[in-house]
N, C-alpha and C. Protein backbone atom coordinates (compact mmCIF):
# COMPACT_ATOMS: atom_id res chain seq x y z
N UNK A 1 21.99 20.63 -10.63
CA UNK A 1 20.74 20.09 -10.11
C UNK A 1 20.58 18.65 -10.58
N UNK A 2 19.63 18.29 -9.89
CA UNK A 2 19.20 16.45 -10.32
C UNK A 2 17.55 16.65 -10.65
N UNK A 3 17.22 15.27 -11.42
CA UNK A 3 15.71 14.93 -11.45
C UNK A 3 15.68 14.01 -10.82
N UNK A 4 14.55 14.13 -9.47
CA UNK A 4 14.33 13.49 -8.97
C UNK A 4 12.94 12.37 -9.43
N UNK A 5 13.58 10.80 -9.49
CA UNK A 5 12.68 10.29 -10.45
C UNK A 5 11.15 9.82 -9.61
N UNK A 6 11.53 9.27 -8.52
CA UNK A 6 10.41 8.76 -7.45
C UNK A 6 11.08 8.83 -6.29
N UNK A 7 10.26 8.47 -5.38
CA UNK A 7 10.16 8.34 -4.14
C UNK A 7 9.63 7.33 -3.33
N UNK A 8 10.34 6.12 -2.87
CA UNK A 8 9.69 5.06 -2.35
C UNK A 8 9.53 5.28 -1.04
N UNK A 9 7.81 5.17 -0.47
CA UNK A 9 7.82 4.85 0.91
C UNK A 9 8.59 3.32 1.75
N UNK A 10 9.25 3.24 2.63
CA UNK A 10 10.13 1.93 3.38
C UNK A 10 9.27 1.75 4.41
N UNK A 11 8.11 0.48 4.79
CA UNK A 11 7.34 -0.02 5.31
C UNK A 11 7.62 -0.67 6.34
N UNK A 12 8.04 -0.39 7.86
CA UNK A 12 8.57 -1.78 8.95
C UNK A 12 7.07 -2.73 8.89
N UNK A 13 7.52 -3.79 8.58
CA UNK A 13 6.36 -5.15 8.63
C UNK A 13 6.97 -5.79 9.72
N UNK A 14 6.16 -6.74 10.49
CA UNK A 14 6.07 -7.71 11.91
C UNK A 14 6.18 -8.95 10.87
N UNK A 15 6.09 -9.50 9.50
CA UNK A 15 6.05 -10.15 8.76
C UNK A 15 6.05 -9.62 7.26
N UNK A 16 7.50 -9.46 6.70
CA UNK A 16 7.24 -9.00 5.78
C UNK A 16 6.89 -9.71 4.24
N UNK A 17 7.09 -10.81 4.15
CA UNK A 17 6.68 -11.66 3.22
C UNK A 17 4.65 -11.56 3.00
N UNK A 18 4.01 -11.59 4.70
CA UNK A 18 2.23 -11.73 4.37
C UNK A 18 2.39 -10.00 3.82
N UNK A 19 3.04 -8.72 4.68
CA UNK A 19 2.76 -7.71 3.52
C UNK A 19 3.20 -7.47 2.10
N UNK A 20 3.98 -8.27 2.02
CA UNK A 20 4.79 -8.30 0.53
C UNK A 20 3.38 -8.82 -0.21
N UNK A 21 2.70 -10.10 0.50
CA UNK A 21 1.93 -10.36 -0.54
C UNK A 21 0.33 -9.82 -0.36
N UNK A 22 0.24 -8.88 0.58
CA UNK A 22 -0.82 -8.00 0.28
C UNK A 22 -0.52 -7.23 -0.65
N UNK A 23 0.33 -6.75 -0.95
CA UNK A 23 0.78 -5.80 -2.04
C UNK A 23 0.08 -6.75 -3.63
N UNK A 24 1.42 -7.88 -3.51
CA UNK A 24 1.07 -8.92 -4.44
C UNK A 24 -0.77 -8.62 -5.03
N UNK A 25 -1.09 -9.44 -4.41
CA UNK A 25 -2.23 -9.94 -4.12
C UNK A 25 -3.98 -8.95 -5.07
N UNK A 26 -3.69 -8.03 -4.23
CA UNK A 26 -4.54 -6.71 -4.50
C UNK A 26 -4.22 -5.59 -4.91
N UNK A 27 -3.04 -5.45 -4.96
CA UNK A 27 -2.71 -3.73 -5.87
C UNK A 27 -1.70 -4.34 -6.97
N UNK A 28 -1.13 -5.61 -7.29
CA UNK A 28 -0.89 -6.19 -8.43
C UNK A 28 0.98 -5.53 -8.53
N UNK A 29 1.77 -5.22 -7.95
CA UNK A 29 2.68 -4.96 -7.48
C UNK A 29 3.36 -6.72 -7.74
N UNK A 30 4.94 -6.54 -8.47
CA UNK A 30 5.54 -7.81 -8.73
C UNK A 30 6.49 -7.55 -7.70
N UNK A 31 7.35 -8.71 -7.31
CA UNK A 31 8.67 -8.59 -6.73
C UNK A 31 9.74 -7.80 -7.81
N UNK A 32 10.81 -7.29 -7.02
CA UNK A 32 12.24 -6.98 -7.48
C UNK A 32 12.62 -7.79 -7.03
N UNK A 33 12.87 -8.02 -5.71
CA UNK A 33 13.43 -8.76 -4.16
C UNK A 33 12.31 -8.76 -3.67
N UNK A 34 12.89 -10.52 -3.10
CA UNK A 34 11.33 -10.66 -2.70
C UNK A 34 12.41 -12.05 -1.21
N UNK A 35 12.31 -11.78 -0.22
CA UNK A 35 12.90 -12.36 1.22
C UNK A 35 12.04 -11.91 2.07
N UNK A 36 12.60 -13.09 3.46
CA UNK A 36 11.79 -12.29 4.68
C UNK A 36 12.34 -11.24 4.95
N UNK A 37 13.83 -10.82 4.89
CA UNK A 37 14.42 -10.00 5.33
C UNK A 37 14.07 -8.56 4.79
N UNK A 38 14.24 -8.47 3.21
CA UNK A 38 13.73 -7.04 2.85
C UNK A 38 13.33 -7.93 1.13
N UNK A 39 12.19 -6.92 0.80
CA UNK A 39 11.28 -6.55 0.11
C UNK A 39 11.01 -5.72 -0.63
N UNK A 40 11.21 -5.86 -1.87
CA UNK A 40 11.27 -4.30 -3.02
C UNK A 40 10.27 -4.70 -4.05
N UNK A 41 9.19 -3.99 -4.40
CA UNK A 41 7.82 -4.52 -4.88
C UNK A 41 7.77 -3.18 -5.82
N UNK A 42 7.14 -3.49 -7.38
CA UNK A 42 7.11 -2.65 -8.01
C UNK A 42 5.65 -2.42 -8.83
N UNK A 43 5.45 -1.78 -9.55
CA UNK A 43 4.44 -1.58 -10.36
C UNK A 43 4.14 0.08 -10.77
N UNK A 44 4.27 -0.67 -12.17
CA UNK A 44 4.52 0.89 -13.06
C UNK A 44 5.82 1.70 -12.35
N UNK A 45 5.59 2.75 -12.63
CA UNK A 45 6.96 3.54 -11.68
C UNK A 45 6.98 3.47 -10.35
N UNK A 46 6.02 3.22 -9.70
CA UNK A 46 6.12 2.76 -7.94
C UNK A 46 7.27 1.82 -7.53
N UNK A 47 7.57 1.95 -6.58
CA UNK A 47 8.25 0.84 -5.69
C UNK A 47 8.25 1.19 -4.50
N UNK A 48 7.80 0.24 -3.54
CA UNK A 48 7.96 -0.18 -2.62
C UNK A 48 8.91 -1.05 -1.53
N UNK A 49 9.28 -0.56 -0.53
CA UNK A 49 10.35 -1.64 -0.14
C UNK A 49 9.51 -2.07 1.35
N UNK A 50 9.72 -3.04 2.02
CA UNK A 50 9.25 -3.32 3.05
C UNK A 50 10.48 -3.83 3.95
N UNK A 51 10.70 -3.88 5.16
CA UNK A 51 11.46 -4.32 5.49
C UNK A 51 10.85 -4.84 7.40
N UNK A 52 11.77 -5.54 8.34
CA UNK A 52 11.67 -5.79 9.48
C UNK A 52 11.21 -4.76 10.48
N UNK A 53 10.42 -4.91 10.81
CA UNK A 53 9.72 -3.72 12.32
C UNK A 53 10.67 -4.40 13.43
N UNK A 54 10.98 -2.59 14.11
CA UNK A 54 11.71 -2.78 15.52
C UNK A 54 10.40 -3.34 16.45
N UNK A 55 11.01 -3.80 17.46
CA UNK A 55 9.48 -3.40 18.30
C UNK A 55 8.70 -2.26 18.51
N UNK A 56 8.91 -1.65 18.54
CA UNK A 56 7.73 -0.49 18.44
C UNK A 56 8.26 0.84 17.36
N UNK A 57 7.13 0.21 16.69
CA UNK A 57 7.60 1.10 15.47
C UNK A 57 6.44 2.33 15.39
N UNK A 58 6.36 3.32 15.16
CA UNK A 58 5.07 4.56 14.58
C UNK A 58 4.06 4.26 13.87
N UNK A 59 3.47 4.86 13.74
CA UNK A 59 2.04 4.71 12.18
C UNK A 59 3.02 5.57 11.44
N UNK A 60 2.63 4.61 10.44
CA UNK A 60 3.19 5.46 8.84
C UNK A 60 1.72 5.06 8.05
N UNK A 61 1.55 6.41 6.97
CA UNK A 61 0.92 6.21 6.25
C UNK A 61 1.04 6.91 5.26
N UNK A 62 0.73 6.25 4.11
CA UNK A 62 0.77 6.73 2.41
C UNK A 62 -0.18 6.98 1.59
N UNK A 63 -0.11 7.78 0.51
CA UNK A 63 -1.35 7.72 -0.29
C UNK A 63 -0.72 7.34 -1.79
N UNK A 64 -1.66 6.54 -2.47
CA UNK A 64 -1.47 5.51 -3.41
C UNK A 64 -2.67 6.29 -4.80
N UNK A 65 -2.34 7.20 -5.32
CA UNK A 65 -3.38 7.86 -6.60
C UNK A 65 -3.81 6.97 -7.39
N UNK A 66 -4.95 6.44 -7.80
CA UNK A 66 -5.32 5.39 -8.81
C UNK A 66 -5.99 6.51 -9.89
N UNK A 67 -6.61 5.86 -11.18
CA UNK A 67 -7.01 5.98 -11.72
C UNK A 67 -8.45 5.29 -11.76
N UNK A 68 -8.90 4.56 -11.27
CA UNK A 68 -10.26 3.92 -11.46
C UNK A 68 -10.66 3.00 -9.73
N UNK A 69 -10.36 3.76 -8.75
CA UNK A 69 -10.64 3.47 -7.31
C UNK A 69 -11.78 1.97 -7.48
N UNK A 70 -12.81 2.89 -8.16
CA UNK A 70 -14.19 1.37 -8.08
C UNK A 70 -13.79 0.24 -8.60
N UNK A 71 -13.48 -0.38 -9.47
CA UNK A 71 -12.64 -1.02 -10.29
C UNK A 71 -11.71 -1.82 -9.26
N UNK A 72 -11.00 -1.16 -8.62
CA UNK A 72 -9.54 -1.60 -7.69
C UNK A 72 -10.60 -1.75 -6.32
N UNK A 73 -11.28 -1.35 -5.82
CA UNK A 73 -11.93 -1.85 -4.69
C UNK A 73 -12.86 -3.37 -5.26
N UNK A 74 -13.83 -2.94 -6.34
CA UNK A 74 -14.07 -4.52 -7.02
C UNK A 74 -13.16 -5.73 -6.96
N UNK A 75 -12.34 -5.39 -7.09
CA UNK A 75 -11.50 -6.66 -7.13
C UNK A 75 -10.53 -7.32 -6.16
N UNK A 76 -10.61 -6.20 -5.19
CA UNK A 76 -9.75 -6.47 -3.79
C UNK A 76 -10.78 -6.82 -2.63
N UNK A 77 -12.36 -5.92 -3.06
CA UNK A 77 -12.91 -6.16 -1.48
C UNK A 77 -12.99 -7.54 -0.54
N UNK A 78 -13.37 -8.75 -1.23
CA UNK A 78 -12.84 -10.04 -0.88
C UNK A 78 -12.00 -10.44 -0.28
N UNK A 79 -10.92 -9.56 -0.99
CA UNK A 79 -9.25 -10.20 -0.15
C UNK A 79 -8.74 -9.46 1.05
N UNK A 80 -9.57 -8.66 1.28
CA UNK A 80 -9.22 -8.02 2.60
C UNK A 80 -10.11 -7.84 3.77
N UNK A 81 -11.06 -8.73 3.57
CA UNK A 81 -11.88 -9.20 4.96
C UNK A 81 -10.89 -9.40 6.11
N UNK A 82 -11.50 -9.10 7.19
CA UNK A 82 -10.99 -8.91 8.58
C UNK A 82 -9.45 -8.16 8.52
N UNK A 83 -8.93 -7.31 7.65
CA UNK A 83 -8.42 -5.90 8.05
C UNK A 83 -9.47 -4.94 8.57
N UNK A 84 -8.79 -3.88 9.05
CA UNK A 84 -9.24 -2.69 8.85
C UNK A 84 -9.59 -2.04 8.37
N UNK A 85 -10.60 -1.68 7.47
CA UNK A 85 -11.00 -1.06 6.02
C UNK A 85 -12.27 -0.03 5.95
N UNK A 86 -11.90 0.23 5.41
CA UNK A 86 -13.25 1.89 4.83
C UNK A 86 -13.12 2.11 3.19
N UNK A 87 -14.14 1.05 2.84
CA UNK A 87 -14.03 1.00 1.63
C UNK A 87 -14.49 2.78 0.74
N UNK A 88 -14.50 2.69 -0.72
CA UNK A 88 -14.89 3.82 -1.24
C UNK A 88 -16.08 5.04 -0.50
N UNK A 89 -15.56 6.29 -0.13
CA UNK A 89 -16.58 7.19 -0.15
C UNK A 89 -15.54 8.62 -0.90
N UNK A 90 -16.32 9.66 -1.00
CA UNK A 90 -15.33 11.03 -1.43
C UNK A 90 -15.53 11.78 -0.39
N UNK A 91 -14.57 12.57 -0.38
CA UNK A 91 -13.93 13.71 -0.05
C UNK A 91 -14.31 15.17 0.11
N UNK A 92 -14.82 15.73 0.82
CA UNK A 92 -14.98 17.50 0.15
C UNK A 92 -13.81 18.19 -0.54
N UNK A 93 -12.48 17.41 -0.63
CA UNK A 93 -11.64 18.41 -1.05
C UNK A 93 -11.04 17.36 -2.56
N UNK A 94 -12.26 16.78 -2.81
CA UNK A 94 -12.20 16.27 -4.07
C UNK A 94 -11.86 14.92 -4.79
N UNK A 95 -11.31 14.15 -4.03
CA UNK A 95 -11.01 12.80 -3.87
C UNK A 95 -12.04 11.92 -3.72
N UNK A 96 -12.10 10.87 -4.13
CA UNK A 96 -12.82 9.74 -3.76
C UNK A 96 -11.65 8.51 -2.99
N UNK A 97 -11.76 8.37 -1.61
CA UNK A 97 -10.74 7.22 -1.26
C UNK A 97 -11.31 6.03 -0.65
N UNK A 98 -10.16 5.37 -0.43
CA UNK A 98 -10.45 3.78 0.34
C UNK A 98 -9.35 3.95 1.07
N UNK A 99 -9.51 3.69 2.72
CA UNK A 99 -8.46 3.37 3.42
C UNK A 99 -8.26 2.05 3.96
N UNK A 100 -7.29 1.24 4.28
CA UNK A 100 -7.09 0.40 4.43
C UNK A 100 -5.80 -0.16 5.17
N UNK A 101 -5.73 -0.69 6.92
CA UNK A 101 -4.69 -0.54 7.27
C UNK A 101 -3.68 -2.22 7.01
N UNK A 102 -2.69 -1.83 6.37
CA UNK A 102 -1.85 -2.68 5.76
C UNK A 102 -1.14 -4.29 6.46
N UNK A 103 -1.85 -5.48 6.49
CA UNK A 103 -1.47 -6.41 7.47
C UNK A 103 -0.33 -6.59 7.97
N UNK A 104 -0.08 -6.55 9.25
CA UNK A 104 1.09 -7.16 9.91
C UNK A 104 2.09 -5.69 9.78
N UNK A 105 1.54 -4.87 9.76
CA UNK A 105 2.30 -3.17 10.10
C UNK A 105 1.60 -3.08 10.99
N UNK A 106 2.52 -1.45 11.10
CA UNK A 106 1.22 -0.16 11.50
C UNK A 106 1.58 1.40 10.68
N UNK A 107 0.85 0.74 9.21
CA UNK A 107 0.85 1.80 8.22
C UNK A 107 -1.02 1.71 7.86
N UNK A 108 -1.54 2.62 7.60
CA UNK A 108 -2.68 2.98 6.96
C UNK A 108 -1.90 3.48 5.14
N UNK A 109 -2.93 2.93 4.78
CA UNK A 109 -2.94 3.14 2.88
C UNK A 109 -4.09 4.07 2.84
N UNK A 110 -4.08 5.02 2.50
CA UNK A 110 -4.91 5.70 1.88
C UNK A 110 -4.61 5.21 0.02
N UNK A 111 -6.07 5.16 -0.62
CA UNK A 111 -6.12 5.19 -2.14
C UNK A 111 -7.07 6.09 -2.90
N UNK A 112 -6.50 6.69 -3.67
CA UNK A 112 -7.71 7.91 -4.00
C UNK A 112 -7.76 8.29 -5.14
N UNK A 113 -8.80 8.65 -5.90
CA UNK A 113 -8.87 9.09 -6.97
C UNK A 113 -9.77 10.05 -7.38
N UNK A 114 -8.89 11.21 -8.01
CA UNK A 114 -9.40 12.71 -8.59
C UNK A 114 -11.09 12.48 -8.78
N UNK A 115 -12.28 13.10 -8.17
CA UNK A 115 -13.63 13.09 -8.69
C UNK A 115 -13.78 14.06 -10.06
């Protein structure tokens, strides 16, 4: 058998450098690799890779577990005017999230944290 250590979601971006630096920017994610071509973004044990969208690519979407949601919406709500966004509400099945669809994709972020 193996341990499996993580699992990175692979993001098609229409521009992957402006989502590289939404990542940057608001969820505090550094480069590994950092090109237009492909994109490997880390923080804590996460990583992320982003890479080139075909033309028509699917919705993908992820969920991102925080520890202190209010906190991380404080400090991002600013920087993400004119996305798509639904800032903090909870859950009946126990979560408190923020969704937020990711610039220059077509991925939705879900972010959530245990109530």
């Amino acid at each position: 058998m193996y341990t499996a250590l993580f699992i990175s979601p692979m993001i098609p971006s229409f521009d992957v450098m402006e989502t590289s630096a939404f990542f940057k920017r608001n969820l505090n994610f550094s480069a590994i690799m950092d090109s237009p071509q492909y994109t490997i973004l880390k923080k804590d044990n996460l990583t992320i890779h982003i890479l080139p969208a075909g033309e028509a690519i699917g919705q993908m979407e992820f969920y991102l577990e925080v520890d202190n949601i209010d906190e991380l919406w404080k400090s991002m709500q600013d920087q993400v005017l004119g996305l798509k966004v639904r800032g903090p509400f909870n859950r009946d099945y126990g979560m408190r999230e923020l969704h937020i669809e990711i610039p220059k994709t077509n991925t939705l972020l879900f972010i959530g944290q245990q109530i």
